[in-house]
PDB file of N, CA and C in Angstrom:
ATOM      1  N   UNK A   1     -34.049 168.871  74.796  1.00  0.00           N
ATOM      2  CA  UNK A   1     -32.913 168.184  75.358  1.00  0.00           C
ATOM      3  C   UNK A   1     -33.301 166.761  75.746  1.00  0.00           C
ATOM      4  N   UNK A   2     -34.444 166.703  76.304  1.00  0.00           N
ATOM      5  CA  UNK A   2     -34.869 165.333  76.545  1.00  0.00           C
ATOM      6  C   UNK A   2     -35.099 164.514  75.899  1.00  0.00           C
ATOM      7  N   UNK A   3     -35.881 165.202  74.052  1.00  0.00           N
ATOM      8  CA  UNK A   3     -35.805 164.000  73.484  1.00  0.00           C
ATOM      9  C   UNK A   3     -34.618 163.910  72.533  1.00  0.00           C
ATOM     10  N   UNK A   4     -33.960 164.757  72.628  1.00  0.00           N
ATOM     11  CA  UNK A   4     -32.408 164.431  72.156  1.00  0.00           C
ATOM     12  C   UNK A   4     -32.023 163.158  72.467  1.00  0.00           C
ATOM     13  N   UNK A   5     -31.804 163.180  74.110  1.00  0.00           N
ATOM     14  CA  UNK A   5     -31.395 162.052  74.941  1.00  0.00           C
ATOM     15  C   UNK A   5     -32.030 160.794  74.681  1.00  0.00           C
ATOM     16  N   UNK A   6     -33.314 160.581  74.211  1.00  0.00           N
ATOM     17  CA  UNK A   6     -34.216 159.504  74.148  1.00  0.00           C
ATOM     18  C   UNK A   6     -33.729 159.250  72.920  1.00  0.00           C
ATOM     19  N   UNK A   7     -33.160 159.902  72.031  1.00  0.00           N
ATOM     20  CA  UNK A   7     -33.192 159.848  70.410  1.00  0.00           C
ATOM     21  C   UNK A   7     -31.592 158.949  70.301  1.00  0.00           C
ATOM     22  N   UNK A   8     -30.850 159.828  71.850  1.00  0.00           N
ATOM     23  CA  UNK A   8     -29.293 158.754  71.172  1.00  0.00           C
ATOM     24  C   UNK A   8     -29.371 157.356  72.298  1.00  0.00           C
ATOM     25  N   UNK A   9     -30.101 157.410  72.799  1.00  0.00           N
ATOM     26  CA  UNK A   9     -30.672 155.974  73.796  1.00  0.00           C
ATOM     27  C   UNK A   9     -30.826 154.672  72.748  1.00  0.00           C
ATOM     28  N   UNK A  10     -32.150 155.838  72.041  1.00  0.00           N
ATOM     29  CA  UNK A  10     -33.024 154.319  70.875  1.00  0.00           C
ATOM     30  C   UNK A  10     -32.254 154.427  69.909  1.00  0.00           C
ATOM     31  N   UNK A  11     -31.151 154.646  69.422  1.00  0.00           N
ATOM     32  CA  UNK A  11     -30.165 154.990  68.312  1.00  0.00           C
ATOM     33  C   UNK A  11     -29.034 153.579  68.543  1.00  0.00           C
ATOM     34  N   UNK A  12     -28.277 154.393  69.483  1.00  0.00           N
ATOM     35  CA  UNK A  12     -27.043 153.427  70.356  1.00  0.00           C
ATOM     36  C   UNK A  12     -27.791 152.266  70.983  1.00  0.00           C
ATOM     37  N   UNK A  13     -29.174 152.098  71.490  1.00  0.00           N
ATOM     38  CA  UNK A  13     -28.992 150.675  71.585  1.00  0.00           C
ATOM     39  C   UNK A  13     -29.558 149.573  70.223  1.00  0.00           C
ATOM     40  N   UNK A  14     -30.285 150.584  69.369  1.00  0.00           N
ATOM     41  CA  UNK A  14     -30.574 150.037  68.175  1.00  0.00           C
ATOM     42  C   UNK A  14     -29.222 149.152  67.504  1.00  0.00           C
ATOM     43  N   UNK A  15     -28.119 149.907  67.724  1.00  0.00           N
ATOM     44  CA  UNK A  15     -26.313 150.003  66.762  1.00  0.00           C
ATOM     45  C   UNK A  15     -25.929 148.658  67.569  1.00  0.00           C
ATOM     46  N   UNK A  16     -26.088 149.129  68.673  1.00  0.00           N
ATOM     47  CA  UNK A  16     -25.683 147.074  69.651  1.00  0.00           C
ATOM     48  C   UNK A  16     -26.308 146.083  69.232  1.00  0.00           C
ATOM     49  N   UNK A  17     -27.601 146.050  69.280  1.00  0.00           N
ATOM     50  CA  UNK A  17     -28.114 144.985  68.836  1.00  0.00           C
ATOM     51  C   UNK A  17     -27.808 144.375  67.473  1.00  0.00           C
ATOM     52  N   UNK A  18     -27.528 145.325  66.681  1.00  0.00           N
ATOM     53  CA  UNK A  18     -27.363 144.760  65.100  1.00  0.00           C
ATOM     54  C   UNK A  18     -26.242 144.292  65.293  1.00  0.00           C
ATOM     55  N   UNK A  19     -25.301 144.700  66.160  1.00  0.00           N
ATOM     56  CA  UNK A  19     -23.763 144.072  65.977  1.00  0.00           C
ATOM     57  C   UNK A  19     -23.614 142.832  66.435  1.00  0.00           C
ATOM     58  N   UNK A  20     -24.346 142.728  67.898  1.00  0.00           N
ATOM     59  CA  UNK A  20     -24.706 141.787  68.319  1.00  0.00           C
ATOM     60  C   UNK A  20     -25.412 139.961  67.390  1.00  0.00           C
ATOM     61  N   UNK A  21     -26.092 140.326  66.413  1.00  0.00           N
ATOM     62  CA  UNK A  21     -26.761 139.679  65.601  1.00  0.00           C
ATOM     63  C   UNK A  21     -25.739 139.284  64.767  1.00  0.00           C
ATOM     64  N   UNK A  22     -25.163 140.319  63.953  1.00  0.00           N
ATOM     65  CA  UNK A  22     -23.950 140.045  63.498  1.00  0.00           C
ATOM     66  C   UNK A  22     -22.755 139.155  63.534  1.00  0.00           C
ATOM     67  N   UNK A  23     -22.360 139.331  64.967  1.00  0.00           N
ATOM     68  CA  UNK A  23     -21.410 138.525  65.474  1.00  0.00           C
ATOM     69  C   UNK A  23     -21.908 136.991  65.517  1.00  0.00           C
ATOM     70  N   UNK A  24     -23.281 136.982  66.185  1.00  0.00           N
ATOM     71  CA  UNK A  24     -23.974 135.849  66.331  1.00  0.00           C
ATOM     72  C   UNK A  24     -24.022 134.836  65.133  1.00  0.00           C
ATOM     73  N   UNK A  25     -23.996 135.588  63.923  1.00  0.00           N
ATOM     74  CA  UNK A  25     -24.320 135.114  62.737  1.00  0.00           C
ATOM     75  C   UNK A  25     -22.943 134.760  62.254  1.00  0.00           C
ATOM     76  N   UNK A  26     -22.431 135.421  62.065  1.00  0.00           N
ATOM     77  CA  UNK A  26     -20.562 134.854  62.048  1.00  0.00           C
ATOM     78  C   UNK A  26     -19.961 133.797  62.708  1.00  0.00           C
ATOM     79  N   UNK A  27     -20.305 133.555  64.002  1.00  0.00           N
ATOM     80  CA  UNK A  27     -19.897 132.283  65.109  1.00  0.00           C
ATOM     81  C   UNK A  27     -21.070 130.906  64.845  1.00  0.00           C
ATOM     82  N   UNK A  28     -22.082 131.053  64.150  1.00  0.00           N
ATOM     83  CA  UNK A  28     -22.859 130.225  63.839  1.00  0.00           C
ATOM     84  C   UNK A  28     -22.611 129.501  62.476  1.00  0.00           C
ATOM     85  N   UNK A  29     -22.179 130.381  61.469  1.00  0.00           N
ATOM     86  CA  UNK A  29     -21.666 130.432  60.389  1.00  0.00           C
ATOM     87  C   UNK A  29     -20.076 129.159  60.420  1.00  0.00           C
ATOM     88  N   UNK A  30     -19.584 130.321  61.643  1.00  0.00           N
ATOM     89  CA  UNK A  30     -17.860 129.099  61.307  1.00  0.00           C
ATOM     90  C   UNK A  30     -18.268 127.652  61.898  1.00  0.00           C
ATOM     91  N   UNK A  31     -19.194 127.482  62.911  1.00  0.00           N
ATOM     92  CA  UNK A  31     -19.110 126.113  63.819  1.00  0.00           C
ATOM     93  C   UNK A  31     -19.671 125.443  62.694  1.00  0.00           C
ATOM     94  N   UNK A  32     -20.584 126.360  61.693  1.00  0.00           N
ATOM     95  CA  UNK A  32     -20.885 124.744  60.872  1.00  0.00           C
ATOM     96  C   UNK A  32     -20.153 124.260  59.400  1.00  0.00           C
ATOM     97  N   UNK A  33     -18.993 124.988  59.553  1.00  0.00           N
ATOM     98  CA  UNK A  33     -18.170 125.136  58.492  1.00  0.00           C
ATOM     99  C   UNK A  33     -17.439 123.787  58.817  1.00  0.00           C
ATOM    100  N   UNK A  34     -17.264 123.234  57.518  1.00  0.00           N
ATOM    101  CA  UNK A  34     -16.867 121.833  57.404  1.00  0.00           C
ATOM    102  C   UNK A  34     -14.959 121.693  57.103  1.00  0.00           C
ATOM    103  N   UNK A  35     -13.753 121.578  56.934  1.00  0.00           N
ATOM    104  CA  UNK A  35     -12.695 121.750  56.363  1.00  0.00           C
ATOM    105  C   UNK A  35     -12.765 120.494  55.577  1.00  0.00           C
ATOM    106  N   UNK A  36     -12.052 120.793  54.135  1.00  0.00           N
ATOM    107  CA  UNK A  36     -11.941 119.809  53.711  1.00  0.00           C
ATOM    108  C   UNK A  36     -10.766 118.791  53.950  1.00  0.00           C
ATOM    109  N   UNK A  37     -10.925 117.445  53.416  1.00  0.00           N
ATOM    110  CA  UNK A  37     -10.117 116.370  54.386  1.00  0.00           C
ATOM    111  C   UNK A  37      -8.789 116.467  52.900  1.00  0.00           C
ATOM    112  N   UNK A  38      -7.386 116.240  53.582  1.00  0.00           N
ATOM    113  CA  UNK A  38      -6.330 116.134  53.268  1.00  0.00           C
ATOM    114  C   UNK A  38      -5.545 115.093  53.212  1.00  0.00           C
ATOM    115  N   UNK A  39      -5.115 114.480  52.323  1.00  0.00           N
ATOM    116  CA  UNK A  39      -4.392 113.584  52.017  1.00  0.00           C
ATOM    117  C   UNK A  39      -3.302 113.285  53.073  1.00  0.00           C
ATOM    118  N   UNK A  40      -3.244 111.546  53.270  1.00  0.00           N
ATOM    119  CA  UNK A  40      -1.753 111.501  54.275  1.00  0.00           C
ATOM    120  C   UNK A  40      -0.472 111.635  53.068  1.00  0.00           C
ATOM    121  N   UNK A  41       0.003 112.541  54.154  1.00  0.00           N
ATOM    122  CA  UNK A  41       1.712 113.032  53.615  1.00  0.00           C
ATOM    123  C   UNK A  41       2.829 111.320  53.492  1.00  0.00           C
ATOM    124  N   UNK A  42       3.289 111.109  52.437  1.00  0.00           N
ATOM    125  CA  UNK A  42       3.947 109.864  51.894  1.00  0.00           C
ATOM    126  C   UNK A  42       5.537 110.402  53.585  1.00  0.00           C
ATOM    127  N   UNK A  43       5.931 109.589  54.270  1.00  0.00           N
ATOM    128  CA  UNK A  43       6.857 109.688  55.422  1.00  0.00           C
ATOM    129  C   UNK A  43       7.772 108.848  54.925  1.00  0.00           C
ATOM    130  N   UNK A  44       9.050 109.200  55.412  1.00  0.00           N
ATOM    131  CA  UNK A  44      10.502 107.547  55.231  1.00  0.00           C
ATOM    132  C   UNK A  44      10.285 107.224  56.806  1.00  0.00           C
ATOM    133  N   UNK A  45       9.780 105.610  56.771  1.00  0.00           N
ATOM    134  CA  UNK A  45       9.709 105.529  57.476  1.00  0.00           C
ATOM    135  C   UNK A  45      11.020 105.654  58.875  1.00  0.00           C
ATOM    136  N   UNK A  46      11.024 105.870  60.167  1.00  0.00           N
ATOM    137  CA  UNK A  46      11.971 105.805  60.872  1.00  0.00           C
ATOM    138  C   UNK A  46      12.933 104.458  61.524  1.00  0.00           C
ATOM    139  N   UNK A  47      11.993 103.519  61.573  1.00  0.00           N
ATOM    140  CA  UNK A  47      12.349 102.286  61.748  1.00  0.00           C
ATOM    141  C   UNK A  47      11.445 101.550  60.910  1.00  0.00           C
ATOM    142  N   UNK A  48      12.000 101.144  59.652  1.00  0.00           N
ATOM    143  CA  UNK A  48      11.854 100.005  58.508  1.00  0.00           C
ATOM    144  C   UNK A  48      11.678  99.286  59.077  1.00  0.00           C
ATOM    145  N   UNK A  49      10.725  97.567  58.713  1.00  0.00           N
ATOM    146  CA  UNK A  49      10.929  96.298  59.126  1.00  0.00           C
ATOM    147  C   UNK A  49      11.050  95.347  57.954  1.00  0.00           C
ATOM    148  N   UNK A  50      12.646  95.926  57.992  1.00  0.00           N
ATOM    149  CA  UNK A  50      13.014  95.326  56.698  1.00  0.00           C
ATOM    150  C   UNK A  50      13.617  93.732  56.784  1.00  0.00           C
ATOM    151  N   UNK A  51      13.229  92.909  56.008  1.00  0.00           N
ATOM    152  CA  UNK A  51      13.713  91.598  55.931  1.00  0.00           C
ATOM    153  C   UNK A  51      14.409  91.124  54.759  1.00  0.00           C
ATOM    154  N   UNK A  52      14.848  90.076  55.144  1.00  0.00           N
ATOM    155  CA  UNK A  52      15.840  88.987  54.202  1.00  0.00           C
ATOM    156  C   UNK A  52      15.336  89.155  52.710  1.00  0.00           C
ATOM    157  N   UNK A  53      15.887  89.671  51.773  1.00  0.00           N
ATOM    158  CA  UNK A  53      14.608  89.184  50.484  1.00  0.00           C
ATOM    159  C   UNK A  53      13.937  90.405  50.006  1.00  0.00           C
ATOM    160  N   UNK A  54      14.186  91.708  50.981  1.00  0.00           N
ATOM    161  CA  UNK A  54      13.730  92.982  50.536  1.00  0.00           C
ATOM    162  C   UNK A  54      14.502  93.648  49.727  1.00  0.00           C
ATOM    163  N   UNK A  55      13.739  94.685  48.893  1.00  0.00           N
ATOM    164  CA  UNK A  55      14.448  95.473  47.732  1.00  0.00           C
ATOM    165  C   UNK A  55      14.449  96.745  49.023  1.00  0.00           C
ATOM    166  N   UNK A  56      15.896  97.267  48.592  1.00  0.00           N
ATOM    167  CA  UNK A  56      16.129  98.662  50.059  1.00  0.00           C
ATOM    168  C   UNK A  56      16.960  99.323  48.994  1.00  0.00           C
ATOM    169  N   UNK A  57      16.824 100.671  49.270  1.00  0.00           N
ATOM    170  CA  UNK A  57      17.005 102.163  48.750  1.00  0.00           C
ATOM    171  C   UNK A  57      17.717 102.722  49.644  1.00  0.00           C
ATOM    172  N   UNK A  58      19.006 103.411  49.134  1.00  0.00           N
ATOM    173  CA  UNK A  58      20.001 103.986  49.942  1.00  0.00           C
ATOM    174  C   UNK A  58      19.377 105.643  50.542  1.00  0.00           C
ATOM    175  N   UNK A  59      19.024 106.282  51.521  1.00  0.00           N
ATOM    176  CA  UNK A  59      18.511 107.115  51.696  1.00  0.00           C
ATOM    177  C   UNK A  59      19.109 107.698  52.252  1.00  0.00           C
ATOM    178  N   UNK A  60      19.568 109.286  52.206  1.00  0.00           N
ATOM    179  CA  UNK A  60      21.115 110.463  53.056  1.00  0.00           C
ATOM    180  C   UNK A  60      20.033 111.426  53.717  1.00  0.00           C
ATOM    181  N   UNK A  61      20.127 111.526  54.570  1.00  0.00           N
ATOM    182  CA  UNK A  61      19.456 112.873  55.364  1.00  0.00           C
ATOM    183  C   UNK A  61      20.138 114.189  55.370  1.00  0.00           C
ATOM    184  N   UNK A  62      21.206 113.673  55.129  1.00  0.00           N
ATOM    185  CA  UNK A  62      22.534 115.219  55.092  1.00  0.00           C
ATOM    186  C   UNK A  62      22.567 115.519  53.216  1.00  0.00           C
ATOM    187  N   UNK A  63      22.309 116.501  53.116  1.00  0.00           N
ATOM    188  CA  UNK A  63      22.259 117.224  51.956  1.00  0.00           C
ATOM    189  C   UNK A  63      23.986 117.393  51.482  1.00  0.00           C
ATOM    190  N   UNK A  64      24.347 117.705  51.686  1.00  0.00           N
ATOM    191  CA  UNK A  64      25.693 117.881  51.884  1.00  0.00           C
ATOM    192  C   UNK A  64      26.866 116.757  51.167  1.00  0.00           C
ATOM    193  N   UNK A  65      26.633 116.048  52.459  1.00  0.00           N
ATOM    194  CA  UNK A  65      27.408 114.086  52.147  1.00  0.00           C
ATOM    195  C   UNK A  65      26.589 113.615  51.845  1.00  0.00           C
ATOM    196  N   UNK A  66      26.692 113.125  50.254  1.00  0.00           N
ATOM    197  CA  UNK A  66      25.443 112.018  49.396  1.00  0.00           C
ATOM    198  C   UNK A  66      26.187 110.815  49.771  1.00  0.00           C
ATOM    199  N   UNK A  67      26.802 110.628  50.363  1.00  0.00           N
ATOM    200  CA  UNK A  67      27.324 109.051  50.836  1.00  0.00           C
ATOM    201  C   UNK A  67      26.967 108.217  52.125  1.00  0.00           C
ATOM    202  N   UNK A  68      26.993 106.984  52.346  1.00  0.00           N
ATOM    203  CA  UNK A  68      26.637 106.547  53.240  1.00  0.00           C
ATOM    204  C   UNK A  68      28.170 105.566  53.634  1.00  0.00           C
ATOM    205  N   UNK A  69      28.277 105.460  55.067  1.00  0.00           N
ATOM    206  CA  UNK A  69      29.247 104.518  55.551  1.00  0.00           C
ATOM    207  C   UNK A  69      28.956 102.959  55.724  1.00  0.00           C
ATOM    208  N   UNK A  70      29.531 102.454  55.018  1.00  0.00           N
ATOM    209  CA  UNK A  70      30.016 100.896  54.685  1.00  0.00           C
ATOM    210  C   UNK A  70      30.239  99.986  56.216  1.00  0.00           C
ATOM    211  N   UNK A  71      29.346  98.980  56.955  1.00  0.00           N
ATOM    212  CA  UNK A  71      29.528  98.669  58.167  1.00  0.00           C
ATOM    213  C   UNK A  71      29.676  97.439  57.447  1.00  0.00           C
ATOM    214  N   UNK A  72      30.852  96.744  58.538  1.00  0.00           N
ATOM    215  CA  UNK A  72      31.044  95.088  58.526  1.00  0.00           C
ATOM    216  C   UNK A  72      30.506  94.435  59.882  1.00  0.00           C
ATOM    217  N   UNK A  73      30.674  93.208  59.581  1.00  0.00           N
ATOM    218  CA  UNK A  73      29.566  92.183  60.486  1.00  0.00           C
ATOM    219  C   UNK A  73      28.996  92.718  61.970  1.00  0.00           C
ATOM    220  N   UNK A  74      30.161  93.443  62.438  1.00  0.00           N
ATOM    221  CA  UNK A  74      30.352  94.004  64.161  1.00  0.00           C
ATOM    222  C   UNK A  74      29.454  94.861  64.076  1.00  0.00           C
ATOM    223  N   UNK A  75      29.319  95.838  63.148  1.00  0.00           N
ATOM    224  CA  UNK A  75      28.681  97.236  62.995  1.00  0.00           C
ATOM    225  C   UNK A  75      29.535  98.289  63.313  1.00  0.00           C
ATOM    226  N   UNK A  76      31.251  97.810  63.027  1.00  0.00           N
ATOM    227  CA  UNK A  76      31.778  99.113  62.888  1.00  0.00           C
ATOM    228  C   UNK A  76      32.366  99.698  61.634  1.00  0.00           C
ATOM    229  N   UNK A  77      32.279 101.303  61.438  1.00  0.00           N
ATOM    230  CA  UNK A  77      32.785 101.834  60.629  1.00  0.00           C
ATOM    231  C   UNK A  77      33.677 101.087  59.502  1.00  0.00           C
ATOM    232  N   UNK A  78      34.273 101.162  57.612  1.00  0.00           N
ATOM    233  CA  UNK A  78      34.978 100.554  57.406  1.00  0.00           C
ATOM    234  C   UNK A  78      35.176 101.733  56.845  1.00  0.00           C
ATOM    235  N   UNK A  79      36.322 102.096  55.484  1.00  0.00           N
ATOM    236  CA  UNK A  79      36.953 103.223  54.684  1.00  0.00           C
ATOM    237  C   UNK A  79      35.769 103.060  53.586  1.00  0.00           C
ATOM    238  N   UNK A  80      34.682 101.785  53.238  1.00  0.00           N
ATOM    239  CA  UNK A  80      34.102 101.949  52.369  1.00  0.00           C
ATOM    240  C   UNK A  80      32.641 103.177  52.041  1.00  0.00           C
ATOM    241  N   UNK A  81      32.096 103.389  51.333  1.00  0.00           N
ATOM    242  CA  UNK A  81      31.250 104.451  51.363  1.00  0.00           C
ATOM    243  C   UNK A  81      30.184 103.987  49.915  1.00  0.00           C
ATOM    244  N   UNK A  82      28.813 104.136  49.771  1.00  0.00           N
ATOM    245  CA  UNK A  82      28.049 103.513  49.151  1.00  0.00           C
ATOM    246  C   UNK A  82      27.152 105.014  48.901  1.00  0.00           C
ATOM    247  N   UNK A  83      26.800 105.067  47.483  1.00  0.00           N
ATOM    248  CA  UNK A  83      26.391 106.560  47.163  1.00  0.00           C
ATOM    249  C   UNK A  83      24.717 106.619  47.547  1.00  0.00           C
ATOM    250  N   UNK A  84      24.017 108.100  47.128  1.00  0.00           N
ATOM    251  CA  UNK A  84      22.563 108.076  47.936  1.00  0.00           C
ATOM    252  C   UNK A  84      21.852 107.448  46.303  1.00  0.00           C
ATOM    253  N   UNK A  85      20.548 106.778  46.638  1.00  0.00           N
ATOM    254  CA  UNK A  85      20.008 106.544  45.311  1.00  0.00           C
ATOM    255  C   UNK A  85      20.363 104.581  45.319  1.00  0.00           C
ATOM    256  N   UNK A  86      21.341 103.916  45.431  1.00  0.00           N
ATOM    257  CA  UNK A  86      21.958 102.883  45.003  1.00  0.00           C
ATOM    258  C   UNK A  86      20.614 102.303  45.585  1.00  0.00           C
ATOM    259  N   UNK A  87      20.220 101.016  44.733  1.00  0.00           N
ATOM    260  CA  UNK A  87      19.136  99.876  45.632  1.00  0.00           C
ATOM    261  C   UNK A  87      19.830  98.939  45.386  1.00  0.00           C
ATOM    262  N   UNK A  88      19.584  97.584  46.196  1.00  0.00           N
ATOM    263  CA  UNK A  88      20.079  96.638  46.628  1.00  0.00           C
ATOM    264  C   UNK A  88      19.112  95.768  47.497  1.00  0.00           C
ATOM    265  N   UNK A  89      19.093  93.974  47.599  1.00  0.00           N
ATOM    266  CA  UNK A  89      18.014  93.633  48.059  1.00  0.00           C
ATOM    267  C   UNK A  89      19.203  93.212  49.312  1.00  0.00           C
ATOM    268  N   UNK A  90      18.346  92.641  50.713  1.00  0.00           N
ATOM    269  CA  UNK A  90      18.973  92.828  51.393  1.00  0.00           C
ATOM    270  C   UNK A  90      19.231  90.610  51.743  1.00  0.00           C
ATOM    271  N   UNK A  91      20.314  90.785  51.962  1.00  0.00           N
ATOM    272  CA  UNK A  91      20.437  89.354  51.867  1.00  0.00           C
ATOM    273  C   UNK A  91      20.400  89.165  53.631  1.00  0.00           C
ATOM    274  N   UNK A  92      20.638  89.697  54.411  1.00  0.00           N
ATOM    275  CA  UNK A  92      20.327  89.380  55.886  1.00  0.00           C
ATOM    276  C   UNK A  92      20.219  90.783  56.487  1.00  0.00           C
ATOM    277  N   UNK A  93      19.484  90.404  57.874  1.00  0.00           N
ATOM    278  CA  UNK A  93      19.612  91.974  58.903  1.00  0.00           C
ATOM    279  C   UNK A  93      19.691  91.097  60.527  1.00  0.00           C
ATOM    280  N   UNK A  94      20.370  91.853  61.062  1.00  0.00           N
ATOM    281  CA  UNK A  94      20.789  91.322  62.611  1.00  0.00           C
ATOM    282  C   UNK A  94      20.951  92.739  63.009  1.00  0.00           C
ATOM    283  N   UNK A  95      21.120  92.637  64.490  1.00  0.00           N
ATOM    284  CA  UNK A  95      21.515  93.698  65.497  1.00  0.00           C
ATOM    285  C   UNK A  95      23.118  93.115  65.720  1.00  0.00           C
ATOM    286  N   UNK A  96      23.739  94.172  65.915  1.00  0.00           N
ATOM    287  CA  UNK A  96      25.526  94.398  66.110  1.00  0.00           C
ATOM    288  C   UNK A  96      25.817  95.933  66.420  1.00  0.00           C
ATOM    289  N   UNK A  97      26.518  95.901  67.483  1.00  0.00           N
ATOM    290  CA  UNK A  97      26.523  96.947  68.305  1.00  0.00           C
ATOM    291  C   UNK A  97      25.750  97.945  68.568  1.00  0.00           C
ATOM    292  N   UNK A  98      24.604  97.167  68.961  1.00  0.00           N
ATOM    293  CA  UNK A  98      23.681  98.418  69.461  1.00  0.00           C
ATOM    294  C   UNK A  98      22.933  98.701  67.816  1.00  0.00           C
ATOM    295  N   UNK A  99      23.240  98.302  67.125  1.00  0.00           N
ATOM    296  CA  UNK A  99      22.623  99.071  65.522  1.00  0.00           C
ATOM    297  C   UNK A  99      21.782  97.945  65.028  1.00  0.00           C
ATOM    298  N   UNK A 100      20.917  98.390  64.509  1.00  0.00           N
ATOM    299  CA  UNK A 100      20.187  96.995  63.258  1.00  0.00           C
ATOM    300  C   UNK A 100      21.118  97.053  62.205  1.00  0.00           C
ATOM    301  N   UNK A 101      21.129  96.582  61.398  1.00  0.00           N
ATOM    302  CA  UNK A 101      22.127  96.381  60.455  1.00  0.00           C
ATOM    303  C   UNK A 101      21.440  95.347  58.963  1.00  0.00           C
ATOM    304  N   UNK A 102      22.198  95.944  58.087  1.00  0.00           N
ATOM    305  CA  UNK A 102      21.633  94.639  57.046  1.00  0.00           C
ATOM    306  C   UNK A 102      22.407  94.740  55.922  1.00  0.00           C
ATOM    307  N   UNK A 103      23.063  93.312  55.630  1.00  0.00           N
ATOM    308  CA  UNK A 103      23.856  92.812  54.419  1.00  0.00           C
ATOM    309  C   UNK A 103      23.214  93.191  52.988  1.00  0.00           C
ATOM    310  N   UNK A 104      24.261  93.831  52.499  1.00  0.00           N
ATOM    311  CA  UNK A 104      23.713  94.122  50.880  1.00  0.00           C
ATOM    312  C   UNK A 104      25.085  92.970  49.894  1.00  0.00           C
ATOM    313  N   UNK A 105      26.117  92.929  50.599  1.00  0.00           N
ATOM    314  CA  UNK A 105      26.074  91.842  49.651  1.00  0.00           C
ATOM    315  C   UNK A 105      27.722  90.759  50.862  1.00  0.00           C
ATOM    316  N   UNK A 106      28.659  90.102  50.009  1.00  0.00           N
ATOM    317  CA  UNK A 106      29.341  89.274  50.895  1.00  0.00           C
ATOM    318  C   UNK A 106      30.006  90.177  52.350  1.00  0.00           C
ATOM    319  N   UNK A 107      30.491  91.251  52.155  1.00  0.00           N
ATOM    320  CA  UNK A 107      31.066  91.761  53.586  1.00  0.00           C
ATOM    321  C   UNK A 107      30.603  92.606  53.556  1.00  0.00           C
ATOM    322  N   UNK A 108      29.796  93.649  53.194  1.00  0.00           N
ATOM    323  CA  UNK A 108      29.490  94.889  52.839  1.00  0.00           C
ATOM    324  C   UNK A 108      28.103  94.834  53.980  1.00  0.00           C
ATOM    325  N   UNK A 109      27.472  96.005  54.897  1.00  0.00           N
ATOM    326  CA  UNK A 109      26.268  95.915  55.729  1.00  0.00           C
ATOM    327  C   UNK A 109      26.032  97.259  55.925  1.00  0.00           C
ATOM    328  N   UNK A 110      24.695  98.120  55.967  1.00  0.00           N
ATOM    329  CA  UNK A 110      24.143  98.824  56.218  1.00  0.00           C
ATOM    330  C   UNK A 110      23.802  99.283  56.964  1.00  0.00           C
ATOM    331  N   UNK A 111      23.503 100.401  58.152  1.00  0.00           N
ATOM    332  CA  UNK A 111      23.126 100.884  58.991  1.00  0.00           C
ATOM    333  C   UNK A 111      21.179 101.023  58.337  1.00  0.00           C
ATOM    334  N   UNK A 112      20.262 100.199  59.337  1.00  0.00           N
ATOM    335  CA  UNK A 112      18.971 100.858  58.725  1.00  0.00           C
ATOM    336  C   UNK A 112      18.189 102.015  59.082  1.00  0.00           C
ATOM    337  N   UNK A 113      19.015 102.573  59.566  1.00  0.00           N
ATOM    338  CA  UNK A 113      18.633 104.378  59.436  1.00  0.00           C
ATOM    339  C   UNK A 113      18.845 105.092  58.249  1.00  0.00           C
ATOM    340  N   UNK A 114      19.902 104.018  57.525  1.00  0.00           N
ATOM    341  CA  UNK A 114      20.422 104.937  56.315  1.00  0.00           C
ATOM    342  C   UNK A 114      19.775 104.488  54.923  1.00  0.00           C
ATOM    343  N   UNK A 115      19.043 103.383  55.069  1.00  0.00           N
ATOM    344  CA  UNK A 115      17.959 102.599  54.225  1.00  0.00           C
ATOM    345  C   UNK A 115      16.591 102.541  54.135  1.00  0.00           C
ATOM    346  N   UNK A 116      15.758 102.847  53.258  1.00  0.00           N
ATOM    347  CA  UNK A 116      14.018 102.673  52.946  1.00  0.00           C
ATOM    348  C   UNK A 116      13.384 101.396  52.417  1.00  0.00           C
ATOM    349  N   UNK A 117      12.769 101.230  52.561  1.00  0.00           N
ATOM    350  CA  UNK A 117      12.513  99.165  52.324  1.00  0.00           C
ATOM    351  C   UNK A 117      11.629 100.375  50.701  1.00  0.00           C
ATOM    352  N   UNK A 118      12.002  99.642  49.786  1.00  0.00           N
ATOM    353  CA  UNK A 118      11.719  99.987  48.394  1.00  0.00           C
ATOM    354  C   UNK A 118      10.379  99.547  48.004  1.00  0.00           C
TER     355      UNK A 118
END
């Protein structure tokens, strides 16, 4: 009986230690594990700094409505509507009501949330 007992002593603590080593060897293993490096993701930007003289790309966030709304000088709403895709260079940009804004051609102006500098 006694050396039973001695037999599952040096057994079971033999079984710890190896696991022990084990684990050790696994956590040594990941810290020196390297990841490989990943390309930056291409973004639209959120605020363009788009100027006089730039080529700009009509850009829709709504899947849905491929159109964009037509602003005059003030920056309000008109009945006109300009499709997604259209480019156009921008002949001026100002702030009007609270909005940046930018001329695509004689009365016609853009919201630049709704534009990508090309």
């Amino acid at each position: 009986m006694l050396v039973s007992k001695n037999l599952v002593k040096v057994v079971s603590i033999a079984v710890a230690s190896m696991s022990l080593m084990g684990v050790g060897a696994s956590v040594s293993q990941a810290a020196s594990f390297t990841a490989p490096e990943l390309g930056v993701a291409e973004t639209m930007p959120t605020d363009p700094a788009i100027k006089k003289g730039d080529k700009i790309f009509v850009a829709v966030k709504d899947t849905k409505n491929q159109k964009v709304n037509v602003l005059d000088a003030q920056g309000h709403k008109t009945s006109q509507k300009v499709s997604m895709g259209s480019t156009y260079t921008a002949k001026d940009v100002k702030k009007a009501a609270g909005k940046k804004i930018v001329k695509i051609n004689k009365s016609q102006w853009l919201n630049t949330k709704d534009v990508v500098k090309d």
